[in-house]
PDB file of N, CA and C in Angstrom:
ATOM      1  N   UNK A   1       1.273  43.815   0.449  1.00  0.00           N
ATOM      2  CA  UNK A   1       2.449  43.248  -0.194  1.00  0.00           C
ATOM      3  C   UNK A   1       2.342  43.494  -1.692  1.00  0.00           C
ATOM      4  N   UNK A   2       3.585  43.497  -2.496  1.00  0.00           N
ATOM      5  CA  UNK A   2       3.569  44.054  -3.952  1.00  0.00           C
ATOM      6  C   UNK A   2       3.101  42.626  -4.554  1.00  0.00           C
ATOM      7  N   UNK A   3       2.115  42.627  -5.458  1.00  0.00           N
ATOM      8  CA  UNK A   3       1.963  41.739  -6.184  1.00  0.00           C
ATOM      9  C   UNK A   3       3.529  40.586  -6.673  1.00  0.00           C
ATOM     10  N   UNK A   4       4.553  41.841  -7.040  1.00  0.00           N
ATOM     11  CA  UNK A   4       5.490  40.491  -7.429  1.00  0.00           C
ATOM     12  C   UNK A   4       6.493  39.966  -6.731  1.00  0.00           C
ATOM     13  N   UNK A   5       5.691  40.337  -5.349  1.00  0.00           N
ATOM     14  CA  UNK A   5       6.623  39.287  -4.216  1.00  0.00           C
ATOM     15  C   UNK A   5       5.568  38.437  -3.780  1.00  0.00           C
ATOM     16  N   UNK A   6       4.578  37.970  -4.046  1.00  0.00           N
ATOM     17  CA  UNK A   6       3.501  37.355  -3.709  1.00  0.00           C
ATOM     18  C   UNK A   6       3.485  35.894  -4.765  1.00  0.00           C
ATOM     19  N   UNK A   7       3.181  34.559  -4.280  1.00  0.00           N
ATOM     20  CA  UNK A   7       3.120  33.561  -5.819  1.00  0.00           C
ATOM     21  C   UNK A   7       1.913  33.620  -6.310  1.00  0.00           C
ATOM     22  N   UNK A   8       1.882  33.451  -7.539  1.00  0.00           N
ATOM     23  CA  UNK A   8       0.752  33.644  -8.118  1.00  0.00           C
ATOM     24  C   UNK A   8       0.036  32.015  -7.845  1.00  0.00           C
ATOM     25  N   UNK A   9      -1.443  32.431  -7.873  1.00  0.00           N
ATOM     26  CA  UNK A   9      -2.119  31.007  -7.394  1.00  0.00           C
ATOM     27  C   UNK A   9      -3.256  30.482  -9.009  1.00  0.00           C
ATOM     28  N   UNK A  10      -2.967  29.403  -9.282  1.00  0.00           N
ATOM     29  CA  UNK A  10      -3.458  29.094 -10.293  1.00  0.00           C
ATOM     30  C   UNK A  10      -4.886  28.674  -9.807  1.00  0.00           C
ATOM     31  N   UNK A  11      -5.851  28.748 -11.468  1.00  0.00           N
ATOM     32  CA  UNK A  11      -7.213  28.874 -11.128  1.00  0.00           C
ATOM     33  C   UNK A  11      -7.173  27.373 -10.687  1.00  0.00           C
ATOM     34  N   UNK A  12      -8.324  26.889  -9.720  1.00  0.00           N
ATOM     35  CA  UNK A  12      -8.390  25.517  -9.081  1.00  0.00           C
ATOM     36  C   UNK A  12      -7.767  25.280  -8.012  1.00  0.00           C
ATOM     37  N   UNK A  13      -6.768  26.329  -7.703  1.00  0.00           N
ATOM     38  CA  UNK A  13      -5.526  25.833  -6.719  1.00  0.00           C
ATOM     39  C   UNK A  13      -4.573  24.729  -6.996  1.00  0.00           C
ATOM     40  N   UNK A  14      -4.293  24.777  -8.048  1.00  0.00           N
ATOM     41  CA  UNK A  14      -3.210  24.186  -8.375  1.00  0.00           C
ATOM     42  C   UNK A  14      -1.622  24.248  -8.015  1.00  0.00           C
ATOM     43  N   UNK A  15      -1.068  23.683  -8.119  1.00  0.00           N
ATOM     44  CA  UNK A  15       0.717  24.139  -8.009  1.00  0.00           C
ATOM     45  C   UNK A  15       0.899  24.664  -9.122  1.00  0.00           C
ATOM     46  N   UNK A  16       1.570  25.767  -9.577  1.00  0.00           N
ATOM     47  CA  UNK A  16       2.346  26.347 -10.712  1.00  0.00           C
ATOM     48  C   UNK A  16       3.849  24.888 -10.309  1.00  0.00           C
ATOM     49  N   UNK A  17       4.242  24.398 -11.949  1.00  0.00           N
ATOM     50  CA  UNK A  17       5.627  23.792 -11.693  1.00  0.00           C
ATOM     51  C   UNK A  17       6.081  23.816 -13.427  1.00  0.00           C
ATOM     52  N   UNK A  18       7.345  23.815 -13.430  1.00  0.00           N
ATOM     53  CA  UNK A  18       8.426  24.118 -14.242  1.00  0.00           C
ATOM     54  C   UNK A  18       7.543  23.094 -15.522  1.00  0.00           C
ATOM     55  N   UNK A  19       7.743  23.895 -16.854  1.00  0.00           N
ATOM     56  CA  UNK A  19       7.029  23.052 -18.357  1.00  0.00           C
ATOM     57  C   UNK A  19       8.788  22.465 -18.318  1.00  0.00           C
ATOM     58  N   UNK A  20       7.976  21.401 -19.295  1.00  0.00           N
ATOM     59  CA  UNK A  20       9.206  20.675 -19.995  1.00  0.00           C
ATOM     60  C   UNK A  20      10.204  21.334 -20.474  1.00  0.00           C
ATOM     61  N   UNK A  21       9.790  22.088 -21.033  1.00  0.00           N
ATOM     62  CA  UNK A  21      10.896  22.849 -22.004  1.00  0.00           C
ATOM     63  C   UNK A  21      11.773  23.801 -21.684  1.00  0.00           C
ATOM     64  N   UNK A  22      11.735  24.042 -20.376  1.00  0.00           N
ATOM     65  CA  UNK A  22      12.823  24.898 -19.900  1.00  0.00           C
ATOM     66  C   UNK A  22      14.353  24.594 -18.974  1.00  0.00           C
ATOM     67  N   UNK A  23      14.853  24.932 -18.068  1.00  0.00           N
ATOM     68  CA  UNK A  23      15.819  24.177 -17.718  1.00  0.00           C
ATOM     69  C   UNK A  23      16.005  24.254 -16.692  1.00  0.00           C
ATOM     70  N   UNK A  24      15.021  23.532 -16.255  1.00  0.00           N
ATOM     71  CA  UNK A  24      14.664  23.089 -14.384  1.00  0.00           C
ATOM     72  C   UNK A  24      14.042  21.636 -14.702  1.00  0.00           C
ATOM     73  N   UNK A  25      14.431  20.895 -13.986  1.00  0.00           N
ATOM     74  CA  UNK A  25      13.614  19.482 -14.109  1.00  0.00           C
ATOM     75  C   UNK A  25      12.072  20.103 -13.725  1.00  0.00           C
ATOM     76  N   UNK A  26      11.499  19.060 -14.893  1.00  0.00           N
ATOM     77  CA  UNK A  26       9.995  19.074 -15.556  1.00  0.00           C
ATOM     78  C   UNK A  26       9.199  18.827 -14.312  1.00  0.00           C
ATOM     79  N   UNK A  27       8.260  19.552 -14.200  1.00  0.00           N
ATOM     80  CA  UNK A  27       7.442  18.869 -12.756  1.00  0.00           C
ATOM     81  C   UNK A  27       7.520  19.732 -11.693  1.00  0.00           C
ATOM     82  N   UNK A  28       8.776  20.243 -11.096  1.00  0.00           N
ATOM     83  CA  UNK A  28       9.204  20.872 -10.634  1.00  0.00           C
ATOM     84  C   UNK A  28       8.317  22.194  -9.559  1.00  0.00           C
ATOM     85  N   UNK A  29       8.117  21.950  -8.461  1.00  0.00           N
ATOM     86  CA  UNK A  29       7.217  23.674  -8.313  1.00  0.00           C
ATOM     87  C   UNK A  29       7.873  24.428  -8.384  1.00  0.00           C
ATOM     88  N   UNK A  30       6.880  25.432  -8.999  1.00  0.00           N
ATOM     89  CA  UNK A  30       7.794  27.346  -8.404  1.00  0.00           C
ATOM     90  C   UNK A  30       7.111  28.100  -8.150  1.00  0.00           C
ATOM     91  N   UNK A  31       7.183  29.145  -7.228  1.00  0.00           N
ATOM     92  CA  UNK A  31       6.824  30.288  -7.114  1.00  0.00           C
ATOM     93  C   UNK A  31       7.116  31.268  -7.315  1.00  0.00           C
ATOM     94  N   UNK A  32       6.411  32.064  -8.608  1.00  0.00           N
ATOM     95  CA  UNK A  32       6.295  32.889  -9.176  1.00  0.00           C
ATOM     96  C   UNK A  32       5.391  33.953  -8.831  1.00  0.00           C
ATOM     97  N   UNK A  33       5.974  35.220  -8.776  1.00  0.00           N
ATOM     98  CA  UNK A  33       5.193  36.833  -8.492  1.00  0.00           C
ATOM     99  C   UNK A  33       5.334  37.462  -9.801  1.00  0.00           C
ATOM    100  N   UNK A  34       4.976  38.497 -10.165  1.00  0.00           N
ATOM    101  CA  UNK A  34       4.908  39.198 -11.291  1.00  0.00           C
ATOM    102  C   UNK A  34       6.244  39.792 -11.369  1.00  0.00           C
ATOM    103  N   UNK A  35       6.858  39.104 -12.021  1.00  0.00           N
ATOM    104  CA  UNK A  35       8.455  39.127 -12.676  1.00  0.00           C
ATOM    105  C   UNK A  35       9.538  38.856 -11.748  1.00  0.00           C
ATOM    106  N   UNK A  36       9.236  37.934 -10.681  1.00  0.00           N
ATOM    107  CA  UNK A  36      10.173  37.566  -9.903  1.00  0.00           C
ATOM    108  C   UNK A  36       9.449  36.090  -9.396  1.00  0.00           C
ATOM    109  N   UNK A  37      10.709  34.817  -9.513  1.00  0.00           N
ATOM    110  CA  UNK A  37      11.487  33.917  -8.739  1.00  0.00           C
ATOM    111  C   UNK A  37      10.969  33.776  -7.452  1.00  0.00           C
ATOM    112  N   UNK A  38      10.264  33.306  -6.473  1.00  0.00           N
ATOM    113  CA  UNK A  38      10.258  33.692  -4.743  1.00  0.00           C
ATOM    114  C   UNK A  38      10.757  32.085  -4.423  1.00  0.00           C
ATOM    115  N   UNK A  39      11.605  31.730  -3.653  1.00  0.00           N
ATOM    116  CA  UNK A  39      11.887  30.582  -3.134  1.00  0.00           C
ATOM    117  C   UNK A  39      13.129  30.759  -2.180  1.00  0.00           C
ATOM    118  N   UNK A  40      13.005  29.993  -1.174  1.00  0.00           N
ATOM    119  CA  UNK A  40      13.985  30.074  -0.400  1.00  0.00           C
ATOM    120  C   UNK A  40      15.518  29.985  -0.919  1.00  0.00           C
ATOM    121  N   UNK A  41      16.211  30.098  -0.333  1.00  0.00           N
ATOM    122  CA  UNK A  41      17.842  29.588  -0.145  1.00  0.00           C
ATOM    123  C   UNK A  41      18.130  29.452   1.385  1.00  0.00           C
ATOM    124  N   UNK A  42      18.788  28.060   1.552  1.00  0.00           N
ATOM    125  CA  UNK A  42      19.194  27.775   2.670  1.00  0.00           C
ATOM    126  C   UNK A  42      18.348  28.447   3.473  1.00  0.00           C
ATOM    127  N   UNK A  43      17.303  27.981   4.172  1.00  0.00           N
ATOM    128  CA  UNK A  43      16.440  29.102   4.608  1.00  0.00           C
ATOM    129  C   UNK A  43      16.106  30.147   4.681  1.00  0.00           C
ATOM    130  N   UNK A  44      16.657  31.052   3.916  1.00  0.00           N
ATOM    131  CA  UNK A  44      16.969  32.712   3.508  1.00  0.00           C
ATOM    132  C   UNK A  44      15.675  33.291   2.616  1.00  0.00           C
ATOM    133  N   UNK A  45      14.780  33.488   2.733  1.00  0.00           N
ATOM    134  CA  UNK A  45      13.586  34.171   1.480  1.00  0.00           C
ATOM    135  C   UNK A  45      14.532  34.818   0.776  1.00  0.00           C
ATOM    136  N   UNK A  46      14.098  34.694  -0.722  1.00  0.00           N
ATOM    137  CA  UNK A  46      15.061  35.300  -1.825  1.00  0.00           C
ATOM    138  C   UNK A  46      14.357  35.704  -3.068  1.00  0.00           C
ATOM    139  N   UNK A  47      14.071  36.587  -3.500  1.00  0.00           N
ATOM    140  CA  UNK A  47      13.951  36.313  -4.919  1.00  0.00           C
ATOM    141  C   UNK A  47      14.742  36.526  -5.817  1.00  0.00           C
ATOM    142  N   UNK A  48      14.282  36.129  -7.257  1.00  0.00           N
ATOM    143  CA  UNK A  48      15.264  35.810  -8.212  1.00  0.00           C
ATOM    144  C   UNK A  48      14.831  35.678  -9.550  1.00  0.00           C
ATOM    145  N   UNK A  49      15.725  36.401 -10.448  1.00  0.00           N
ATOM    146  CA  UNK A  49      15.318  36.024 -12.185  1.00  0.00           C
ATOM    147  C   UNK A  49      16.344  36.486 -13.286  1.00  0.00           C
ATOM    148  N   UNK A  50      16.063  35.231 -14.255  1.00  0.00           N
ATOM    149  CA  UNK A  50      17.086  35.305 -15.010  1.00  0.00           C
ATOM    150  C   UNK A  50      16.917  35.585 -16.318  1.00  0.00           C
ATOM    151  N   UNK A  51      17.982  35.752 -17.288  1.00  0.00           N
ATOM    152  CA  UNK A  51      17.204  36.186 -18.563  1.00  0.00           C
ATOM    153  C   UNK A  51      18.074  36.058 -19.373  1.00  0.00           C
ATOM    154  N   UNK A  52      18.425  35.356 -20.976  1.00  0.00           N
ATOM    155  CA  UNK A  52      19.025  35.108 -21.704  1.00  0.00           C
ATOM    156  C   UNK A  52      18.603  35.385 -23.418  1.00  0.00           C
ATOM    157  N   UNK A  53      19.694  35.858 -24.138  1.00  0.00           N
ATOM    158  CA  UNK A  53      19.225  36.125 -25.678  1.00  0.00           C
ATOM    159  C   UNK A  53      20.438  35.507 -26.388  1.00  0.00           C
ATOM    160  N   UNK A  54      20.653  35.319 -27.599  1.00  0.00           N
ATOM    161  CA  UNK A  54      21.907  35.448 -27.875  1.00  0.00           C
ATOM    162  C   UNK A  54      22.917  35.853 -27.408  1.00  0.00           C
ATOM    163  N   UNK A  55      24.190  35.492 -26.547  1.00  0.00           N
ATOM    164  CA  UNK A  55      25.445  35.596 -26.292  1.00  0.00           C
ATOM    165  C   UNK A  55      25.505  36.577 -25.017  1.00  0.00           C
ATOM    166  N   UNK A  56      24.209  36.978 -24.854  1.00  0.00           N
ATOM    167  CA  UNK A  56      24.122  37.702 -23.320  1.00  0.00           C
ATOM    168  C   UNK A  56      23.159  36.922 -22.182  1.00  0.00           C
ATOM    169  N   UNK A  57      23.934  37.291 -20.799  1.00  0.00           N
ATOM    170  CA  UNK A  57      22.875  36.239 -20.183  1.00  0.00           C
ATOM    171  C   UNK A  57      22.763  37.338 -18.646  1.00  0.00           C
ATOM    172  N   UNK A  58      22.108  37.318 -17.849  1.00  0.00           N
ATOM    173  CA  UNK A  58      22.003  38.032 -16.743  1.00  0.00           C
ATOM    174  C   UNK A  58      21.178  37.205 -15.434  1.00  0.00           C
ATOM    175  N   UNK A  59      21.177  37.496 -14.371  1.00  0.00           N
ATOM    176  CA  UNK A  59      20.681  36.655 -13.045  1.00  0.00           C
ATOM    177  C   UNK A  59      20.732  38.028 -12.263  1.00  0.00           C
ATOM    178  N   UNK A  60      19.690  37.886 -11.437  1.00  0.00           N
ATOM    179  CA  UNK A  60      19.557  38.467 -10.244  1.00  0.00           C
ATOM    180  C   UNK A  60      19.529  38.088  -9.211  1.00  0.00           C
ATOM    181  N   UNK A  61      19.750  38.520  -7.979  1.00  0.00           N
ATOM    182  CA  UNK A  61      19.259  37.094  -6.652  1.00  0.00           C
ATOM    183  C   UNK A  61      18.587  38.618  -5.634  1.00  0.00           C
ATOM    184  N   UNK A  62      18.161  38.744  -4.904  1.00  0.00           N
ATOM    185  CA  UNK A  62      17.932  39.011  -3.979  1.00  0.00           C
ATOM    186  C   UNK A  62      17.870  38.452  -2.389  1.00  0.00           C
ATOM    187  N   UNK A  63      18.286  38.836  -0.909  1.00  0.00           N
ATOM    188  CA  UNK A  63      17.866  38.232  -0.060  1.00  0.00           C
ATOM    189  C   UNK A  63      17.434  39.335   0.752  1.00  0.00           C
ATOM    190  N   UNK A  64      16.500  40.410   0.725  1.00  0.00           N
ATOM    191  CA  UNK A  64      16.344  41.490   1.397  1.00  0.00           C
ATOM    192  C   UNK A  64      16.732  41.308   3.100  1.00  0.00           C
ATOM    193  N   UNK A  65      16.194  40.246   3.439  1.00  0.00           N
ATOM    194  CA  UNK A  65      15.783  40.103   5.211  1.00  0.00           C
ATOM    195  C   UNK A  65      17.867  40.358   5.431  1.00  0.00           C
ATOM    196  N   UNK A  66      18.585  40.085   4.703  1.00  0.00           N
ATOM    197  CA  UNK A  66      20.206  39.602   4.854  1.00  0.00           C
ATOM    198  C   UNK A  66      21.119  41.015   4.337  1.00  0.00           C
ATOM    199  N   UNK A  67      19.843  41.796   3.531  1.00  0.00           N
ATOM    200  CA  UNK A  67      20.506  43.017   2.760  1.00  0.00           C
ATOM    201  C   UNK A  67      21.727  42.775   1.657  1.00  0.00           C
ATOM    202  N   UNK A  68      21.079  41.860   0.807  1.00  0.00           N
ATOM    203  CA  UNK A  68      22.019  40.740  -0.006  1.00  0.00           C
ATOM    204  C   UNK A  68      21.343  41.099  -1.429  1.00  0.00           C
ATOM    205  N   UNK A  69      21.967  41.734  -2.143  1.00  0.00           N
ATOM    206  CA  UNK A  69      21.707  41.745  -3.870  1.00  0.00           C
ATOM    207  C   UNK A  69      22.683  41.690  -4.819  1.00  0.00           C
ATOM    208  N   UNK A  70      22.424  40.466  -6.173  1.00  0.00           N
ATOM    209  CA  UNK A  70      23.461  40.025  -6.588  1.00  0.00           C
ATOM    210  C   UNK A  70      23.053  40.277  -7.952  1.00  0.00           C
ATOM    211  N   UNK A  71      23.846  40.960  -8.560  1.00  0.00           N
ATOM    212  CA  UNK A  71      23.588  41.178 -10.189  1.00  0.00           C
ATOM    213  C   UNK A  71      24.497  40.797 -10.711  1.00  0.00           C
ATOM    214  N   UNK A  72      24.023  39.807 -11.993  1.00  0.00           N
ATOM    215  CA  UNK A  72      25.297  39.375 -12.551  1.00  0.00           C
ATOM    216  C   UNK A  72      25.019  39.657 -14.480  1.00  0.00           C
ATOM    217  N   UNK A  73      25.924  40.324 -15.536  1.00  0.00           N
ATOM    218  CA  UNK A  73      25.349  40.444 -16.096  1.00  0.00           C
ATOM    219  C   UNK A  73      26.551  39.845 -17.109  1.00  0.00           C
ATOM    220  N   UNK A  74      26.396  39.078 -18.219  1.00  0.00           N
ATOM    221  CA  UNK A  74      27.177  38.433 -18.855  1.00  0.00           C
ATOM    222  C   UNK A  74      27.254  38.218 -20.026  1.00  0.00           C
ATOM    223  N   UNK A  75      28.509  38.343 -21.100  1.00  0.00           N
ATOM    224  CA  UNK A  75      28.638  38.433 -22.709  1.00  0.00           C
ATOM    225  C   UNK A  75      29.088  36.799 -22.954  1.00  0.00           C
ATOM    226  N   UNK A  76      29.027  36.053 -21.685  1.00  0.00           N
ATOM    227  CA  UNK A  76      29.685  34.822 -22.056  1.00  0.00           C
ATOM    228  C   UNK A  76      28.493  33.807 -22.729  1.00  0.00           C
ATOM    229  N   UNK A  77      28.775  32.506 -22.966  1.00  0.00           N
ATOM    230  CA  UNK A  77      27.767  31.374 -22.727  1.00  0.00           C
ATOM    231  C   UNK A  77      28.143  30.355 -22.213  1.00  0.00           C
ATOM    232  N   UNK A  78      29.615  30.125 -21.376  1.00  0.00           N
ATOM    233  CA  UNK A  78      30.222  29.288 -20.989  1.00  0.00           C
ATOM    234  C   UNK A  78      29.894  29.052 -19.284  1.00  0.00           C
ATOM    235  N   UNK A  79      29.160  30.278 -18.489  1.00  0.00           N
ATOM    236  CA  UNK A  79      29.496  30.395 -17.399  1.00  0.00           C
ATOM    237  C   UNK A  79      27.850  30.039 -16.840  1.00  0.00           C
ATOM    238  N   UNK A  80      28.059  29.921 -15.953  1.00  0.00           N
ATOM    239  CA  UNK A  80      26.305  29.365 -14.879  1.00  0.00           C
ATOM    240  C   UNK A  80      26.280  30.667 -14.129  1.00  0.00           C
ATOM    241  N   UNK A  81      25.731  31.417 -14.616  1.00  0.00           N
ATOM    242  CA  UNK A  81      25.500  32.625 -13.945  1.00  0.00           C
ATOM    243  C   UNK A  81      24.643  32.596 -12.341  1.00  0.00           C
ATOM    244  N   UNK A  82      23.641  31.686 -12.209  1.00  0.00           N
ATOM    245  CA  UNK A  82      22.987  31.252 -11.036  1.00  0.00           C
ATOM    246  C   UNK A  82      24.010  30.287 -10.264  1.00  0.00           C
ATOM    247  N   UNK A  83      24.958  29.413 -10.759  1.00  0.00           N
ATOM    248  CA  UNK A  83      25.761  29.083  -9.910  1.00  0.00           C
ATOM    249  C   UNK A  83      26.853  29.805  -9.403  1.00  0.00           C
ATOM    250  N   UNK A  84      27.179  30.682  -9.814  1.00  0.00           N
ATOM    251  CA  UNK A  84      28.268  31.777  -9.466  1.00  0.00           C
ATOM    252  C   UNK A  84      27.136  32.326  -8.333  1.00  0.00           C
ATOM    253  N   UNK A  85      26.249  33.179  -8.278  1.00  0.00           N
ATOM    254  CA  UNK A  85      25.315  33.950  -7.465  1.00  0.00           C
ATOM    255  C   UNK A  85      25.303  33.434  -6.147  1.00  0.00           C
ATOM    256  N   UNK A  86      24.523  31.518  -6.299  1.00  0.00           N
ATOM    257  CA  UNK A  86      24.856  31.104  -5.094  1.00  0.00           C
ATOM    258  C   UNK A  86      26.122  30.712  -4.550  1.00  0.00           C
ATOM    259  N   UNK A  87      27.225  30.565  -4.740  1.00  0.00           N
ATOM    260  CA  UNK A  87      28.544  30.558  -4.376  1.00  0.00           C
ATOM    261  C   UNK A  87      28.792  32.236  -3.629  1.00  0.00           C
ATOM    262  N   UNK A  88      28.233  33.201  -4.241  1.00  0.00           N
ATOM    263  CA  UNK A  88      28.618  34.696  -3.513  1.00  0.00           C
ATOM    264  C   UNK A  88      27.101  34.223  -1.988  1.00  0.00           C
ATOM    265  N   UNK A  89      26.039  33.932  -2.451  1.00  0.00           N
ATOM    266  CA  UNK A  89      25.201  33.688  -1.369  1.00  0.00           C
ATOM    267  C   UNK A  89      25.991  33.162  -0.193  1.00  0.00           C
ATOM    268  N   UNK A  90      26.241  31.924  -0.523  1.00  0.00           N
ATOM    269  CA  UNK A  90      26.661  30.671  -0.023  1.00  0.00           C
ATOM    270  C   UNK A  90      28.001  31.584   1.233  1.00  0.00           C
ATOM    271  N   UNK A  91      29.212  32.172   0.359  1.00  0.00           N
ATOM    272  CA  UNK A  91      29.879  32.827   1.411  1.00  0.00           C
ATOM    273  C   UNK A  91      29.371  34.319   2.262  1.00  0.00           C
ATOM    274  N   UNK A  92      28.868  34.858   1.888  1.00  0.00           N
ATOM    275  CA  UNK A  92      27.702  35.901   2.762  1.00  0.00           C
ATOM    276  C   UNK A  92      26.810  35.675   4.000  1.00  0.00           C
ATOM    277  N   UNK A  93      25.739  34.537   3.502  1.00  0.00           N
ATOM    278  CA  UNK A  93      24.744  34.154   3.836  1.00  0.00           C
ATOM    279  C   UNK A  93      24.840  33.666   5.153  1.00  0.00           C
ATOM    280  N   UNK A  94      24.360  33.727   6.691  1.00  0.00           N
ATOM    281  CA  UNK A  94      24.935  32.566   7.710  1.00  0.00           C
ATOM    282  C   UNK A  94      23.876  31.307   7.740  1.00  0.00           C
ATOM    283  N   UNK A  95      24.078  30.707   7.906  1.00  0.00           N
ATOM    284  CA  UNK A  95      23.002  29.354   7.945  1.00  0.00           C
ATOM    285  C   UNK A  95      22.235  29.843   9.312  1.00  0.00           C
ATOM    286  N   UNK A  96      20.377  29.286   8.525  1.00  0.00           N
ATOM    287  CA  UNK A  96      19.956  29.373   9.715  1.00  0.00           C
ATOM    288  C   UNK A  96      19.691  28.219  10.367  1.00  0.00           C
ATOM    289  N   UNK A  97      18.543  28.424  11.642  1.00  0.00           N
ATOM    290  CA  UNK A  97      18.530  26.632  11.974  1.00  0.00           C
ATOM    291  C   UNK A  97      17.549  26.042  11.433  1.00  0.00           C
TER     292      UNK A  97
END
């Protein structure tokens, strides 16, 4: 498997989870591969990553197993680029059980 579909495992075995300072509630786990997001959707394996500078913002989603890739790339700062993504998921996607 490619390293950055794999989560990275902290020394001790720890949980990797979201620092304060970003914008996921604090505490938070994640799983992280080398430059990608790994966490489910609606039971769907997905990965995912986002990226923002001044007045540009971009999201990716992936759901390979569904053949599902979502690029979104944006001059706005008004819009939730990850909530738009899962809304295209959301109608694509079929629920599993």
């Amino acid at each position: 498997m490619l390293p950055a579909l794999v989560p990275v495992k902290l020394v001790g075995g720890a949980t990797p989870v979201w620092p304060p300072d970003q914008d996921r509630p604090p505490g938070t786990p994640v799983r992280y591969g080398f430059g990608w997001f790994l966490n489910d959707y609606r039971g769907h394996p997905r990965m995912w990553h986002y990226g923002d500078t001044i007045g540009f913002h971009s999201y990716i989603a992936r759901v390979p197993g569904d053949k599902l890739s979502i690029i979104l790339l944006c001059n706005r700062t008004d819009l939730n680029l990850e909530q738009l993504a899962e809304r295209v998921e959301d109608t694509y996607l079929k629920p599993t059980d």
